[in-house]
N, C-alpha and C. Protein backbone atom coordinates (compact mmCIF):
# COMPACT_ATOMS: atom_id res chain seq x y z
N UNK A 1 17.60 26.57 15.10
CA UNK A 1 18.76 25.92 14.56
C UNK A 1 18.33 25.02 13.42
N UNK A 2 19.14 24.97 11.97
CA UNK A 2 18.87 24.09 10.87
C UNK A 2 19.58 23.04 11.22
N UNK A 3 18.76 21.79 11.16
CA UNK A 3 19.34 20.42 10.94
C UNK A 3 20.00 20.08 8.96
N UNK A 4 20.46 19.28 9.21
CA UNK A 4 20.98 19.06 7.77
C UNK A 4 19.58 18.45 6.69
N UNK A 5 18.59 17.86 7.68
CA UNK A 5 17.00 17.26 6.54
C UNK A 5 16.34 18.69 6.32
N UNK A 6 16.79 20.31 6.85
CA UNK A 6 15.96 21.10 6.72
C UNK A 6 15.54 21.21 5.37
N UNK A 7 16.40 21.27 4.66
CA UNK A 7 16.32 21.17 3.04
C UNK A 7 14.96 20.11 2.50
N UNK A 8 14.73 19.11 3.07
CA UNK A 8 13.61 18.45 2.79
C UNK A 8 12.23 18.95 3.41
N UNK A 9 12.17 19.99 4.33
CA UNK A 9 11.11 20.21 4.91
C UNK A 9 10.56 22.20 4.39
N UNK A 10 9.12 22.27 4.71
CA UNK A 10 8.88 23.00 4.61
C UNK A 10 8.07 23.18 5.51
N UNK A 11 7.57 24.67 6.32
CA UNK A 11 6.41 24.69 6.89
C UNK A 11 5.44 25.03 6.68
N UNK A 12 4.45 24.56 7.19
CA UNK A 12 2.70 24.83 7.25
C UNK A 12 2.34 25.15 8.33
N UNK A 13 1.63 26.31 8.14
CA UNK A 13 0.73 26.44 10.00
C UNK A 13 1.51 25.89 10.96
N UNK A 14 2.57 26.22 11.01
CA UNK A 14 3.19 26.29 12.34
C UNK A 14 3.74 24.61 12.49
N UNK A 15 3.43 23.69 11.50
CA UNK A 15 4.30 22.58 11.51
C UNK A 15 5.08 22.00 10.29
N UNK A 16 5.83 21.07 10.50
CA UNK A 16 7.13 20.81 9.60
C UNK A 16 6.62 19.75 8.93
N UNK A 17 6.52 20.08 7.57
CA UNK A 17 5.85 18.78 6.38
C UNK A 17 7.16 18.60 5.66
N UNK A 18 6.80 17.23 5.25
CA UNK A 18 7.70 16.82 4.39
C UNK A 18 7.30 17.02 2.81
N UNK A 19 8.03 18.02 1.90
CA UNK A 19 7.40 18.15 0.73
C UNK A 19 6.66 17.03 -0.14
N UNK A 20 6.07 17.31 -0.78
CA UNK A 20 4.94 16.24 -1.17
C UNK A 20 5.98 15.80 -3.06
N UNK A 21 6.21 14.17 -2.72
CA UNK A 21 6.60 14.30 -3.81
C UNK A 21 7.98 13.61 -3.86
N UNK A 22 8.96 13.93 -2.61
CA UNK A 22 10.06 13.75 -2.37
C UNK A 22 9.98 12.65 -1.62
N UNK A 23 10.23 11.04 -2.16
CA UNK A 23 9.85 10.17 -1.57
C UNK A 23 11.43 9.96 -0.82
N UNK A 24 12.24 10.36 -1.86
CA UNK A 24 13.80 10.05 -0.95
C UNK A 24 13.75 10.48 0.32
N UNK A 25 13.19 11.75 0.73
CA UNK A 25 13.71 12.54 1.64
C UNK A 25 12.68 11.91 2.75
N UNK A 26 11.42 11.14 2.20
CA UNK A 26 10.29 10.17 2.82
C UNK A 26 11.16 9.15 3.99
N UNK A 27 11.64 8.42 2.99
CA UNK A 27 12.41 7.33 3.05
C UNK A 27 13.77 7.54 4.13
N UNK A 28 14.58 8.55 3.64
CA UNK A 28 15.82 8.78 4.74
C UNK A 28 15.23 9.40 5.85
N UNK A 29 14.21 9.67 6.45
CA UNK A 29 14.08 10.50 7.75
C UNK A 29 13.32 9.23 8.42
N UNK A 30 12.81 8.11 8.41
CA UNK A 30 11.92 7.01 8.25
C UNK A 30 13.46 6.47 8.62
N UNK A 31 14.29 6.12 8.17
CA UNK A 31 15.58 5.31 8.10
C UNK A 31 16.42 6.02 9.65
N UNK A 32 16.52 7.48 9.36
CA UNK A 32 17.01 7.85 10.39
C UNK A 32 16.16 8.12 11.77
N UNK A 33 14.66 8.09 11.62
CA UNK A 33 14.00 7.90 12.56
C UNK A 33 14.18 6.57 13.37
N UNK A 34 14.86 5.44 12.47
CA UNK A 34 14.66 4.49 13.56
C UNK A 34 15.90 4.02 13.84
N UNK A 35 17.08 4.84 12.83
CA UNK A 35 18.45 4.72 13.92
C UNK A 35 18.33 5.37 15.23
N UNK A 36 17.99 6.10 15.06
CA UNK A 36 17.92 7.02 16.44
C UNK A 36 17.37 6.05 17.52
N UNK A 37 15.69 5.15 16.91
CA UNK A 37 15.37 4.29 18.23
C UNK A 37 16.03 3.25 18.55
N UNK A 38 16.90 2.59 17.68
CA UNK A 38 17.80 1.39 17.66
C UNK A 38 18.70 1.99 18.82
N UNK A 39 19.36 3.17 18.55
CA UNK A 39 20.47 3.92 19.32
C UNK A 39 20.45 4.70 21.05
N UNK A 40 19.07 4.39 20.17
CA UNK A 40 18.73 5.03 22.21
C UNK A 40 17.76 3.68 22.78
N UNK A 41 17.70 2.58 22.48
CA UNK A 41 16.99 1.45 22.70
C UNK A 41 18.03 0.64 24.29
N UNK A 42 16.74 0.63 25.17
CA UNK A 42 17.43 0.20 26.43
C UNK A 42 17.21 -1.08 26.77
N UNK A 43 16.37 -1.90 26.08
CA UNK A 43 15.99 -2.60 25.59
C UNK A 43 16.32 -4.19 24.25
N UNK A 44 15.74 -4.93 24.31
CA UNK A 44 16.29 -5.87 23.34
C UNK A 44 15.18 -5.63 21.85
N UNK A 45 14.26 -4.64 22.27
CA UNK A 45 13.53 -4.99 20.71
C UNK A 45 13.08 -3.51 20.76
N UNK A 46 12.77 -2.74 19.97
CA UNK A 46 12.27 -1.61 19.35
C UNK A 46 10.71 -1.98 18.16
N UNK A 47 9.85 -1.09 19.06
CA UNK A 47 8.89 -1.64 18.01
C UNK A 47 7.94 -0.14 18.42
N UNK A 48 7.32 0.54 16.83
CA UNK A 48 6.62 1.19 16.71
C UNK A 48 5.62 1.09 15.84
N UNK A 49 4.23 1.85 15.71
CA UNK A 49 3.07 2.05 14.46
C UNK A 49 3.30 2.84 13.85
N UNK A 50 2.78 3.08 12.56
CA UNK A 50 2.84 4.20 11.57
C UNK A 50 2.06 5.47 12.22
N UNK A 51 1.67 5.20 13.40
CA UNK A 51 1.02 6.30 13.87
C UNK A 51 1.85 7.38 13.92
N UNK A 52 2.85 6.73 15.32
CA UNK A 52 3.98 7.10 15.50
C UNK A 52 5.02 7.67 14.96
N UNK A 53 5.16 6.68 13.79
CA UNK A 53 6.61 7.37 12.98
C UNK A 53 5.92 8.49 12.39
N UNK A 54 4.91 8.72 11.79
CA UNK A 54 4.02 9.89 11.44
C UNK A 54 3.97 11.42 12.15
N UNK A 55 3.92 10.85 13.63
CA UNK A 55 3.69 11.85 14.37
C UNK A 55 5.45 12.27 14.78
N UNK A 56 6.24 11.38 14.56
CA UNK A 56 7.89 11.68 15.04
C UNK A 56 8.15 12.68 13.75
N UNK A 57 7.68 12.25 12.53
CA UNK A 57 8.53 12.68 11.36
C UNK A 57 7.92 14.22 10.95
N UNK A 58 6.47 14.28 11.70
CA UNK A 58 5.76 15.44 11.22
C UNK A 58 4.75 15.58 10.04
N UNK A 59 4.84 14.26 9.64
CA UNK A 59 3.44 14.28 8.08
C UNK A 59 2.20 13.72 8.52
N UNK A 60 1.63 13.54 9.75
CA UNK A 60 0.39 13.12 9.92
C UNK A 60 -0.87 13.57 9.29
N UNK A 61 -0.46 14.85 8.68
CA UNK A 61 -1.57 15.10 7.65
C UNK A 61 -1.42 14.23 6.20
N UNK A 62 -0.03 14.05 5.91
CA UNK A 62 0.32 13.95 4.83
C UNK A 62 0.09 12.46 4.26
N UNK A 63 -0.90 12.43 3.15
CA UNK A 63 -1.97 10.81 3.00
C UNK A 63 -0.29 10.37 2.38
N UNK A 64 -0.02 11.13 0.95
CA UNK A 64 1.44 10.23 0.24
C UNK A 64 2.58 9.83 1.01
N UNK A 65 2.97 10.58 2.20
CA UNK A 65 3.82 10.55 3.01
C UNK A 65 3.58 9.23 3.80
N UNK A 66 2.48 9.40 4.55
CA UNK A 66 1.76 8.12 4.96
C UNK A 66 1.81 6.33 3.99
N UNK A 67 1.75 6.97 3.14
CA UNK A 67 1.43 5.63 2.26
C UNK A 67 3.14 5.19 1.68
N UNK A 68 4.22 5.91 1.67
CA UNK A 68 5.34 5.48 1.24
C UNK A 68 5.65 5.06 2.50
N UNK A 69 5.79 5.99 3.87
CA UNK A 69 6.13 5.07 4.94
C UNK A 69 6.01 3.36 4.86
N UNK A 70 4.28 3.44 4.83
CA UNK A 70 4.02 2.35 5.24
C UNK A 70 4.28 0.82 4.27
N UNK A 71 4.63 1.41 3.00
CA UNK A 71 5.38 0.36 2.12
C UNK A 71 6.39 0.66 1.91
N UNK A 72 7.50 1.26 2.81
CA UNK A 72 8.73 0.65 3.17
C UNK A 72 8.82 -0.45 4.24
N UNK A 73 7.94 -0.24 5.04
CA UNK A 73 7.78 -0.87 6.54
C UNK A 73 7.08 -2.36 5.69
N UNK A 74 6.08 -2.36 4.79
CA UNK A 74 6.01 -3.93 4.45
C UNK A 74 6.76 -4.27 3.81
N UNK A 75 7.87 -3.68 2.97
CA UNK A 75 8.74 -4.22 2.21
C UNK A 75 9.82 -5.01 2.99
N UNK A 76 10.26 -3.97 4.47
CA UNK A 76 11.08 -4.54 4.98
C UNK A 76 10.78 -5.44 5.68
N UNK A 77 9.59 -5.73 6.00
CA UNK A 77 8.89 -6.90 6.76
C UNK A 77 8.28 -8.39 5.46
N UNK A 78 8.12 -8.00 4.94
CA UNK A 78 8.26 -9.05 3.50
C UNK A 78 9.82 -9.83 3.34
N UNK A 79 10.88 -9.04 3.37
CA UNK A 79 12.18 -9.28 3.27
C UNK A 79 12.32 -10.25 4.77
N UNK A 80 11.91 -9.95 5.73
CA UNK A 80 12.17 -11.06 7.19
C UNK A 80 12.84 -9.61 7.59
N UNK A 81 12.80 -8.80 7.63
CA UNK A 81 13.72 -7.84 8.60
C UNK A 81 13.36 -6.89 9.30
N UNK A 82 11.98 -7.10 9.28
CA UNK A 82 11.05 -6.40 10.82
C UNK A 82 9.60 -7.26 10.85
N UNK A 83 9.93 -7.21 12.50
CA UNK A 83 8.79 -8.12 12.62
C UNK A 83 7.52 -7.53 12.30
N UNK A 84 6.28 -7.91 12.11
CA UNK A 84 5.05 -7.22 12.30
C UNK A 84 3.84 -8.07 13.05
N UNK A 85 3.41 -7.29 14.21
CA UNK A 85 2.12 -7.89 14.62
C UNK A 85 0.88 -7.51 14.55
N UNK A 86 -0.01 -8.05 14.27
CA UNK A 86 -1.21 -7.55 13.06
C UNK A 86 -2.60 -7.74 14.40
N UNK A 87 -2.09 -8.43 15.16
CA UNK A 87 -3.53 -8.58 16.45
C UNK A 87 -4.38 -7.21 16.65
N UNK A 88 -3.68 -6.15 16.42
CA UNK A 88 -4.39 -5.16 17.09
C UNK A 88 -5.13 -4.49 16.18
N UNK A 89 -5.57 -3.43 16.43
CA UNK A 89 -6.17 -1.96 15.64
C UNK A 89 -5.55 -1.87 14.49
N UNK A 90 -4.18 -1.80 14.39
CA UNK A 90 -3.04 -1.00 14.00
C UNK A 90 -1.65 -1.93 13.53
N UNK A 91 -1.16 -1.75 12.73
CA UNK A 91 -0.10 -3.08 12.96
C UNK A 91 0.90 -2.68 13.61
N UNK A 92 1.78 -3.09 14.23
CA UNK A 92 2.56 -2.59 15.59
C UNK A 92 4.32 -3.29 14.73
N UNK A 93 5.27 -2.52 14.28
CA UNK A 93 6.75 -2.95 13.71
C UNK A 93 7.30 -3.10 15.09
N UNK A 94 8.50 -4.14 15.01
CA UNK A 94 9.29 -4.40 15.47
C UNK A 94 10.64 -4.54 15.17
N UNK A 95 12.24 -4.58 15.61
CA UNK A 95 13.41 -4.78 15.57
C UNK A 95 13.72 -5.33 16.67
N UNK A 96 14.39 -7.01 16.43
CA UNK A 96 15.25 -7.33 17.68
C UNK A 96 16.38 -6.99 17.55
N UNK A 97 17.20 -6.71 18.78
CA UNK A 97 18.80 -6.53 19.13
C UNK A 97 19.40 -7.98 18.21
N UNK A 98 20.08 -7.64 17.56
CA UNK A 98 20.83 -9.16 17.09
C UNK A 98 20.07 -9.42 15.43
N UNK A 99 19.19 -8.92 14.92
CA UNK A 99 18.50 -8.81 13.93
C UNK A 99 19.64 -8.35 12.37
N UNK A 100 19.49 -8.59 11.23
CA UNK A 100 19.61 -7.43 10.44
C UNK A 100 20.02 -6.72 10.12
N UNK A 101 18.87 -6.36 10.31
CA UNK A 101 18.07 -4.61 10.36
C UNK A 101 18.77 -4.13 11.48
N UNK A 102 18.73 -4.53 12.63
CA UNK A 102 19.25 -3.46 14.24
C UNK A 102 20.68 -3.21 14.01
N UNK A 103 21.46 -4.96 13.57
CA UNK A 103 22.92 -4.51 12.80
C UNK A 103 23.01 -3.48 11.84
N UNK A 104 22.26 -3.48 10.74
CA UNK A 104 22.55 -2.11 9.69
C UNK A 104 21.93 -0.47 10.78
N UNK A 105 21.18 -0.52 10.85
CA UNK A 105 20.67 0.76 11.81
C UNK A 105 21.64 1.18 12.51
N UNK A 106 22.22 0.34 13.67
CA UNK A 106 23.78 0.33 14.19
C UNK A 106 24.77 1.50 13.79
N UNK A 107 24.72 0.92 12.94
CA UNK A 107 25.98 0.94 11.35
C UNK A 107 25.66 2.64 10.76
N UNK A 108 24.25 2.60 10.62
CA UNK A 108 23.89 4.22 10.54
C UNK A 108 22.60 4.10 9.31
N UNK A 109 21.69 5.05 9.46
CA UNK A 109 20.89 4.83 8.41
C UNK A 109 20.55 5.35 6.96
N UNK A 110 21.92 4.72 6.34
CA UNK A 110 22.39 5.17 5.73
C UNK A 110 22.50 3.21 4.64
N UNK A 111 23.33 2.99 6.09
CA UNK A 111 23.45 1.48 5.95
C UNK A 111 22.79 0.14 5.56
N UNK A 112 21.49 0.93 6.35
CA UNK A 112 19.83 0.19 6.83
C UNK A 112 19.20 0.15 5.35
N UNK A 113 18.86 1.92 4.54
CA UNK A 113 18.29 2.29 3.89
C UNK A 113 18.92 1.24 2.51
N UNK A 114 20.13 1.32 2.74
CA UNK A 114 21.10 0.46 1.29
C UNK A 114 20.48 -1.20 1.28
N UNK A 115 20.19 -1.66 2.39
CA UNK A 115 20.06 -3.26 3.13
C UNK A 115 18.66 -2.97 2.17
N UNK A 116 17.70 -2.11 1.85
CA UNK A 116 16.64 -2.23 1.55
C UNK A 116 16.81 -2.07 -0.24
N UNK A 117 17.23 -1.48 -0.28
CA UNK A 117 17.95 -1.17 -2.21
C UNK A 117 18.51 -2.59 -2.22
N UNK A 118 19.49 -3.01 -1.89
CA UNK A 118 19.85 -3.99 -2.63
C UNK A 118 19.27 -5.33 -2.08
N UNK A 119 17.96 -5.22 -1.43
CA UNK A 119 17.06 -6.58 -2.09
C UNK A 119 16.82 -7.26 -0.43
N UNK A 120 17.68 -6.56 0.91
CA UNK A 120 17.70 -7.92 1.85
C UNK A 120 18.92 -8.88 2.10
């Protein structure tokens, strides 16, 4: 079955890359990756690594893919609108319930992605 991001993806060896290049299509699956965790969150805070969103979105090979993720994630954490904790290996993102960010995600990520265009 085609999802509507099929258009952004292509396959390799049997897994789903995100074309190299297409930072939009980077950016909205990253946005809608974490409506989805906001939306299924049972919980008061949502928090993942770039490992993760890597391995959810399918570019773990992918170094550019990797590297736009991860400066959206400091941009939005520069802005105050995800937490980040730096103690570990790895830096570990966060969203509280009542946040923002969890309000725009909510809203759809669509909403979230705009909160980041126009500045915070």
């Amino acid at each position: 079955m085609l999802n509507r991001l099929s258009r952004f993806k292509k396959y390799r060896g049997g897994r789903t890359v995100v074309v190299k290049g297409d930072v939009r299509a980077i950016r909205r699956r990253l946005f809608e990756y974490m409506w989805r965790r906001v939306l299924l969150a049972r919980g008061n805070v949502v928090s993942f690594t770039l490992r993760k969103i890597k391995r959810a979105l399918g570019v773990e090979e992918d170094r550019d893919a990797g590297a736009e993720i991860r400066a959206v994630l400091e941009a939005l954490a520069k802005r105050g609108l995800l937490e980040v904790d730096r103690r570990g290996r790895a830096p570990r993102y966060a969203v509280r319930r009542g946040s923002r960010l969890w309000r725009a995600l909510a809203g759809g990520a669509e909403q979230a992605e705009a909160l980041l265009e126009d500045g915070g």
